[in-house]
Protein backbone atom coordinates (compact mmCIF):
# COMPACT_ATOMS: atom_id res chain seq x y z
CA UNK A 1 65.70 39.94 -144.52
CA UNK A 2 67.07 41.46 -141.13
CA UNK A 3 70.28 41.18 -139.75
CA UNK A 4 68.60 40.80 -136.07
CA UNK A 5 68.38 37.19 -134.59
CA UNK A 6 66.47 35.54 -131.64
CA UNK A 7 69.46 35.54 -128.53
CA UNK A 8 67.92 31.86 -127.96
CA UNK A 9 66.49 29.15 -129.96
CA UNK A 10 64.64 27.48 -126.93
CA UNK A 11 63.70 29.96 -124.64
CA UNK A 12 60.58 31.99 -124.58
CA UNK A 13 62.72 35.55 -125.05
CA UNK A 14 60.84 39.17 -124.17
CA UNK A 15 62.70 41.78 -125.50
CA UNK A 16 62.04 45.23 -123.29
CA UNK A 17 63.03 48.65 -124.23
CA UNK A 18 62.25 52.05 -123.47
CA UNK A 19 61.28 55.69 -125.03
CA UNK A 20 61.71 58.93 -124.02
CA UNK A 21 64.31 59.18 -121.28
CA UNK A 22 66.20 62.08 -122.52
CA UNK A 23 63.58 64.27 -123.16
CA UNK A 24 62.28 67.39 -120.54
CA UNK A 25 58.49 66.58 -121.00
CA UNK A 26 56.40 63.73 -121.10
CA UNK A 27 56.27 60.09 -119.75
CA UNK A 28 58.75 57.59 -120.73
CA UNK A 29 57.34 54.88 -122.59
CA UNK A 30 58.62 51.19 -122.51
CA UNK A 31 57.33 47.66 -124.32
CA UNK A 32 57.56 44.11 -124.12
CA UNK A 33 57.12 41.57 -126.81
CA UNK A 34 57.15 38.29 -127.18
CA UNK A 35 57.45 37.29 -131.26
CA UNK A 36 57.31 33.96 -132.87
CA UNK A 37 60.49 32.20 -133.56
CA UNK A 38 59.66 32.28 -137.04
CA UNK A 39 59.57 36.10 -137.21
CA UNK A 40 61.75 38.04 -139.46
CA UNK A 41 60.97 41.23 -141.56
CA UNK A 42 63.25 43.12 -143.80
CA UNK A 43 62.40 46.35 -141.77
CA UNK A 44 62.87 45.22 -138.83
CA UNK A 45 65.90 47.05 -136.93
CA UNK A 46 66.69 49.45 -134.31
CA UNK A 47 63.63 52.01 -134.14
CA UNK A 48 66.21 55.19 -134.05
CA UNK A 49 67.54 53.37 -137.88
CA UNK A 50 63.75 53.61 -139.28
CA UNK A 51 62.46 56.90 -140.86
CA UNK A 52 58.70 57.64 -138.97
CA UNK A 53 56.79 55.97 -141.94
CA UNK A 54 59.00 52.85 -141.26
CA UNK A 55 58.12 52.30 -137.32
CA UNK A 56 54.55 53.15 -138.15
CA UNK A 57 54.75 50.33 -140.81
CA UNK A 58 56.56 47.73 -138.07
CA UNK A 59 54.76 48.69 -134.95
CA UNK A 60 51.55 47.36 -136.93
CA UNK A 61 53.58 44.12 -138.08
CA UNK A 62 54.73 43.55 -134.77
CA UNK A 63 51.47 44.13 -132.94
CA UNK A 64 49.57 41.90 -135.65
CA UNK A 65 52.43 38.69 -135.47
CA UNK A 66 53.16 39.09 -131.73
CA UNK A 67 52.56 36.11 -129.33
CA UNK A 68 52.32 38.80 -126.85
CA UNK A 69 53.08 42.63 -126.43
CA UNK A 70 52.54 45.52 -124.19
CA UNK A 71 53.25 49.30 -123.84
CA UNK A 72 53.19 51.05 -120.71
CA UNK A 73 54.50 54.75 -119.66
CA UNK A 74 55.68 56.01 -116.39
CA UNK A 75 54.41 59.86 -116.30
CA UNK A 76 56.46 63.25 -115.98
CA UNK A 77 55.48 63.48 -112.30
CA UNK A 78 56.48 59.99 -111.33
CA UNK A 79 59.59 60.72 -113.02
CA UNK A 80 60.29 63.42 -110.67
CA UNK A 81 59.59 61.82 -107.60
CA UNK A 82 61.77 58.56 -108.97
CA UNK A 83 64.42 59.42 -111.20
CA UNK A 84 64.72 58.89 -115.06
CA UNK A 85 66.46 55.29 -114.35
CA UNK A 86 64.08 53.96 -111.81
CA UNK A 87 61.06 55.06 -113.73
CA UNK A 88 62.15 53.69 -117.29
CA UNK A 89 62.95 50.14 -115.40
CA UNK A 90 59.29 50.37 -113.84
CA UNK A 91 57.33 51.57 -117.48
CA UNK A 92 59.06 48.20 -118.34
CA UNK A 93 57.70 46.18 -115.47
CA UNK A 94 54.43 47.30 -116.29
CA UNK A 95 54.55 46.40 -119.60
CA UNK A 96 55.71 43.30 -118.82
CA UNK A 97 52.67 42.96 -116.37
CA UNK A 98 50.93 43.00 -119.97
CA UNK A 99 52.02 40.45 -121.53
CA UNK A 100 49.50 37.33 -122.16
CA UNK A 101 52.43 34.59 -121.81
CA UNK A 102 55.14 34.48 -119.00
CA UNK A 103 59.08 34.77 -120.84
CA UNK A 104 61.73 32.40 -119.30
CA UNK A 105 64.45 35.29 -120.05
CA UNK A 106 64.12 39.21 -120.89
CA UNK A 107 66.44 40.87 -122.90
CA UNK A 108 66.95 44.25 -121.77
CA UNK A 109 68.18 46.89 -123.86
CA UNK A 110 70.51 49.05 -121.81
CA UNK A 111 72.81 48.18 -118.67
CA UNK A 112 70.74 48.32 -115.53
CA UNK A 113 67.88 46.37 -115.08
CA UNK A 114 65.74 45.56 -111.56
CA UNK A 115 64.56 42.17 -111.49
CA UNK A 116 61.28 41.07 -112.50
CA UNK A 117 59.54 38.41 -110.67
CA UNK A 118 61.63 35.33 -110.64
CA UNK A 119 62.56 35.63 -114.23
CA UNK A 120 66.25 35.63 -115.28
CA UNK A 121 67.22 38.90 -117.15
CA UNK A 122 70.14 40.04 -119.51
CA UNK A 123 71.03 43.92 -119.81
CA UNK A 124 72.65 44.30 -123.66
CA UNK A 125 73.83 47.72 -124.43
CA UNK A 126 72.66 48.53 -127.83
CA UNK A 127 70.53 46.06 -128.33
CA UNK A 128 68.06 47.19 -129.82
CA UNK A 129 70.06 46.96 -132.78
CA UNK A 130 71.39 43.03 -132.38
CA UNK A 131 68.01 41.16 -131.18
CA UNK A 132 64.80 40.35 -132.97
CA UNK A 133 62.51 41.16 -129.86
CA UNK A 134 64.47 44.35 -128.63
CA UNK A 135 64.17 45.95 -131.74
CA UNK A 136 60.52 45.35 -131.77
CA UNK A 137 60.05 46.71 -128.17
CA UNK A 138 61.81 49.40 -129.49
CA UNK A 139 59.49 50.53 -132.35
CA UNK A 140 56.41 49.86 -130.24
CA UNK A 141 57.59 52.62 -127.32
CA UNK A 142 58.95 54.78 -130.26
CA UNK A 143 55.95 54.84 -131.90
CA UNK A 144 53.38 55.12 -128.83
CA UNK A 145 55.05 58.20 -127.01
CA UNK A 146 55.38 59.67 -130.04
CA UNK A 147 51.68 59.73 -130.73
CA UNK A 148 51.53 60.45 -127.10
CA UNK A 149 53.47 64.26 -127.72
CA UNK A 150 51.97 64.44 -130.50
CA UNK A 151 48.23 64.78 -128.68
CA UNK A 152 50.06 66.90 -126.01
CA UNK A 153 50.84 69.37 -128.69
CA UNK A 154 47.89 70.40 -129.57
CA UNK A 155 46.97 71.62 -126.26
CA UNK A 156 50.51 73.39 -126.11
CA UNK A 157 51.74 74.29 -129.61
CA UNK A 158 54.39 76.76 -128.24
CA UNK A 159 57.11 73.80 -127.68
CA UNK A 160 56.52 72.02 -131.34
CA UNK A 161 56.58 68.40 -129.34
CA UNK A 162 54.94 67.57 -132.84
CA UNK A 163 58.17 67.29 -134.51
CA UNK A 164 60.73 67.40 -131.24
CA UNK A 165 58.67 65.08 -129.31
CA UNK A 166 60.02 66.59 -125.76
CA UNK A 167 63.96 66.17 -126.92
CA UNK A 168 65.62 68.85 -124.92
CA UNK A 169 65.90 70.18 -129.06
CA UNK A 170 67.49 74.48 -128.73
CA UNK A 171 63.83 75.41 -130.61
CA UNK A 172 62.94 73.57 -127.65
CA UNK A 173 64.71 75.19 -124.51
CA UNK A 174 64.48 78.51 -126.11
CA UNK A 175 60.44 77.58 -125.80
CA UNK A 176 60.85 77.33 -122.13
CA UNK A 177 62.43 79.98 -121.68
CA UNK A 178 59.91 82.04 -123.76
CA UNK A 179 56.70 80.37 -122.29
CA UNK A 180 57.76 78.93 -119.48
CA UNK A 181 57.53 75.10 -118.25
CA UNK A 182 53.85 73.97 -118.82
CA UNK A 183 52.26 71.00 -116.30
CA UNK A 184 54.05 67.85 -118.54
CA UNK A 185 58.00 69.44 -117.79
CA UNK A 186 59.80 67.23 -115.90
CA UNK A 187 60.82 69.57 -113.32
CA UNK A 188 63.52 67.53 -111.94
CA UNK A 189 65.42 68.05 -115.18
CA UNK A 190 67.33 70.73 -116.13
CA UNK A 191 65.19 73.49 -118.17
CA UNK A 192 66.63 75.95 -118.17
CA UNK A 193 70.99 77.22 -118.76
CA UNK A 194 72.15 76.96 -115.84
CA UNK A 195 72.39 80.65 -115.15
CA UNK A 196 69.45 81.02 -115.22
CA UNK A 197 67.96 77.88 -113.20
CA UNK A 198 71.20 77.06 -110.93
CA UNK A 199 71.73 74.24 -109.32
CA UNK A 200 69.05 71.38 -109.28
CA UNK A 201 70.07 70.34 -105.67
């Protein structure tokens, strides 16, 4: 049985968390979900505690038992023209655009939030790893941008986003500076050492 619990027994609670915002390629990917009170798995935790077989296992759970859910992405280039902040708060909006049933509070993992429509919001750092429905937003944008660098790797094999998934890894950086930044680099992110790529402004 998991240790996570519902934050409230009488609100309609969407947990929101994000994927992806340390990494120098690809989108960041966020989710919403909505899960029945009654909801509880033995698996269920924090998708950074489950091994790859795990979150596969749960994001198919979660997707199956959901009242609601939705994954959305911000891309590399709209991360560059909005910051890594602003665009993981907006992949969230947009998953929350998703969702089949309006929440009367989100649970945000994390401690910045901007408000979404006229629903009340709480920012809870770590809490992905406290709350039923933030853990489960957290396997579903795992587990989406993961299959998302996966795809992107076979069209450049040179960076191994197979198994680094765009983590700024050192078998990852030396990559760069080997092949170069390819068209999915987040180019507002530091690359390269900064000897070699200076200052970013």
């Amino acid at each position: 049985m998991s240790l996570l619990t519902f934050k409230y027994k009488n609100k309609i609670e969407a947990g929101c968390d994000e994927a992806g915002r340390g990494c120098l390629a690809g989108p960041v990917f966020a989710a919403a979900v909505i899960l029945p009170k009654d909801f509880n798995h033995p698996l269920l935790n924090d998708s950074k505690k489950l091994n790859e077989a795990q979150r596969l296992e749960m994001a198919e759970v979660i997707k199956t038992k959901a009242l609601t859910w939705g994954v959305a992405r911000y891309m590399h280039y709209e991360i560059d023209k909005v910051n890594i902040l602003n665009a993981s708060i907006r992949s969230m909006h947009r998953a929350l655009d998703q969702l089949a049933l309006s929440p009367n509070i989100l649970l945000i993992d994390g401690n910045r939030f901007i408000p979404y429509k006229d629903i009340s919001h709480e920012c809870i750092i770590k809490g992905d790893g406290k709350y039923t429905s933030i853990a489960a937003a957290s396997i579903l944008a795992k587990t989406e941008r993961d299959a998302y660098m996966k795809e992107l790797h076979e069209k450049y094999p040179m960076y191994n986003w197979k198994q680094n998934k765009g983590y700024p890894t050192v078998e990852h950086r030396n990559a760069i500076i080997t092949h170069g930044p390819c068209e999915f680099h987040r180019m507002s992110f530091r690359l390269y050492p900064l000897a070699v790529q200076g200052e970013l402004f």
